[in-house]
C-alpha atoms as a PDB file:
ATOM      1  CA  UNK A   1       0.000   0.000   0.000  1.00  0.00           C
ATOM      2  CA  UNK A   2       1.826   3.391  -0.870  1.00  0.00           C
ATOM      3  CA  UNK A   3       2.147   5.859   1.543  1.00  0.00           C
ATOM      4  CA  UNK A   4       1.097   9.622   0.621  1.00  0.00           C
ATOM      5  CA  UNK A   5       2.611  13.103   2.391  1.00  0.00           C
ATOM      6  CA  UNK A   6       0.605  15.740   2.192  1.00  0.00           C
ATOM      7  CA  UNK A   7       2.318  19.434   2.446  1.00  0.00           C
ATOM      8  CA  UNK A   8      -0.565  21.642   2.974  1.00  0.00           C
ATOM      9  CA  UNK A   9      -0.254  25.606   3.351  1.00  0.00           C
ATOM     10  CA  UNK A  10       0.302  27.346   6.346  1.00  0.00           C
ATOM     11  CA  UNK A  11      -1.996  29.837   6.558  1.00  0.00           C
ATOM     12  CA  UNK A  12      -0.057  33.487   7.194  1.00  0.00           C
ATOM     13  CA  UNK A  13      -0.180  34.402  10.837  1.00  0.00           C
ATOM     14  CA  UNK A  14       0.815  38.302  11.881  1.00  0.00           C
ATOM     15  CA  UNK A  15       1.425  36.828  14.996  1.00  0.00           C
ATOM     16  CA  UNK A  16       4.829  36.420  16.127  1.00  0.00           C
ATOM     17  CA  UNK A  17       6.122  35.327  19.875  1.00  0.00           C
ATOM     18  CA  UNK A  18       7.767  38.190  21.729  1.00  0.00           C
ATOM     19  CA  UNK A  19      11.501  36.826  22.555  1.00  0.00           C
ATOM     20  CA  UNK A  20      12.529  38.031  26.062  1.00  0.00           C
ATOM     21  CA  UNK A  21      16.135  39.286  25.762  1.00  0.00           C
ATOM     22  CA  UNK A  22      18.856  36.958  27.080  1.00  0.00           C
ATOM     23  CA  UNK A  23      21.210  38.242  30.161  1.00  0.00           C
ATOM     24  CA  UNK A  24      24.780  38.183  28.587  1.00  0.00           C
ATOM     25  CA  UNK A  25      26.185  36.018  31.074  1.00  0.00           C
ATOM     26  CA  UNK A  26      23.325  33.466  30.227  1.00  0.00           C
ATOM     27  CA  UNK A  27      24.685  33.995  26.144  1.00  0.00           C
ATOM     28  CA  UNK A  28      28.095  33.446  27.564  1.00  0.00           C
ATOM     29  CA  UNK A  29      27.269  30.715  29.062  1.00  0.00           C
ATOM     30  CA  UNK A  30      24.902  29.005  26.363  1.00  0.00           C
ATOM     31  CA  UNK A  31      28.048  29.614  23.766  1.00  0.00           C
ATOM     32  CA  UNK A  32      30.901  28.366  25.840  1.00  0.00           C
ATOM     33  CA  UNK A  33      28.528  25.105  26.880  1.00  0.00           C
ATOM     34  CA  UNK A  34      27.715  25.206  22.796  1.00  0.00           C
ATOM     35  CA  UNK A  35      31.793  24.639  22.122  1.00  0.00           C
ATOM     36  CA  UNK A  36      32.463  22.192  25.352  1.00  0.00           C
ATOM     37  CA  UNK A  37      29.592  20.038  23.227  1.00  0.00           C
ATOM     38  CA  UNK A  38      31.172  20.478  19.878  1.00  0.00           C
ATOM     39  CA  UNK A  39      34.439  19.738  21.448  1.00  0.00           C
ATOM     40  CA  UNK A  40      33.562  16.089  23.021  1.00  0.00           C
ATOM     41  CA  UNK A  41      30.841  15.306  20.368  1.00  0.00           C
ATOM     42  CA  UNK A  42      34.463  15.825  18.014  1.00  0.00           C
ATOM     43  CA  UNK A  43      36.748  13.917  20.040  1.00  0.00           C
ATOM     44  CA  UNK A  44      34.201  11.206  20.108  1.00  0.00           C
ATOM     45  CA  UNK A  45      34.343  10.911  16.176  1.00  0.00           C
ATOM     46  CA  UNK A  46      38.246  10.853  16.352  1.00  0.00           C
ATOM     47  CA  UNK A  47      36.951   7.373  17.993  1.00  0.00           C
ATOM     48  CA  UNK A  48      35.516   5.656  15.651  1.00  0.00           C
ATOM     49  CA  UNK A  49      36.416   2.932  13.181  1.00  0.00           C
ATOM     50  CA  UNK A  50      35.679   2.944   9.422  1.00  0.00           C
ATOM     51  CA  UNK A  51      32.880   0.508   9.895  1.00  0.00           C
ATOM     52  CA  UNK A  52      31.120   2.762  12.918  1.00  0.00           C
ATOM     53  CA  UNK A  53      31.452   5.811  10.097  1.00  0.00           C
ATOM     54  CA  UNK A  54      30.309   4.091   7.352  1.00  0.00           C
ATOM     55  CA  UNK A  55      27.227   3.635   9.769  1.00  0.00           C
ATOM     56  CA  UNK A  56      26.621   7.004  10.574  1.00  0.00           C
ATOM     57  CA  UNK A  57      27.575   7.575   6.370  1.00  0.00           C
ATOM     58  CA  UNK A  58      30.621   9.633   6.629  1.00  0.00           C
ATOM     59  CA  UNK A  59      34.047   8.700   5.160  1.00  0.00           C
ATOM     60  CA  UNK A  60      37.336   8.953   7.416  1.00  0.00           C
ATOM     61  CA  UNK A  61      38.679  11.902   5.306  1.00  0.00           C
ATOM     62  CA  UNK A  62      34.825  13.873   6.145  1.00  0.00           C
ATOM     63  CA  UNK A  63      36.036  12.787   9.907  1.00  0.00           C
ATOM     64  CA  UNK A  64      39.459  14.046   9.740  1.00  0.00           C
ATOM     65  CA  UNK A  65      37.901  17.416   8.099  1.00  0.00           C
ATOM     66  CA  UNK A  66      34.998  17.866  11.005  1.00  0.00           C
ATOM     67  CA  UNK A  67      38.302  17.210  13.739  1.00  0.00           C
ATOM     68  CA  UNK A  68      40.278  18.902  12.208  1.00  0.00           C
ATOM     69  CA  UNK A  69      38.024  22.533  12.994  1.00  0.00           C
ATOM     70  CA  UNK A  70      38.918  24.442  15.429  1.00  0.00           C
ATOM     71  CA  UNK A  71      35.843  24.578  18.425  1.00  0.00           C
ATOM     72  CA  UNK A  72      34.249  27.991  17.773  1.00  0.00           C
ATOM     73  CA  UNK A  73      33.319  27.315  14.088  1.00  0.00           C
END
């Protein structure tokens, strides 16, 4: 039996959510957690075997590339 998606249009709101703005030590904080994540999720791929990347579908040279950033980009 196929399966079907449907995209349907939104319909245009005017409403939009008021952001509260963030403290700057909160964006400090939220930034230099963002790069302690990037950091281990980065050392973790340095882990892995060709068999775990082929898995995830990334070659050993994409690997090497994504390590090879430094932690703020």
């Amino acid at each position: 039996m196929p399966a079907f998606d449907l995209y349907l249009p939104r319909p245009y709101s005017t409403w939009r959510a008021k952001r509260q703005p963030i403290h700057s030590v909160a964006a400090a904080w939220a930034l230099f957690a963002t790069w302690i994540e990037r950091t281990r999720q980065r050392n973790a791929l340095t882990g892995l075997d060709d068999h775990q990347l082929r898995d995830i579908g990334i070659t050993r040279l994409d690997a090497a590339r994504e390590c090879g950033k430094p932690f703020w980009r």
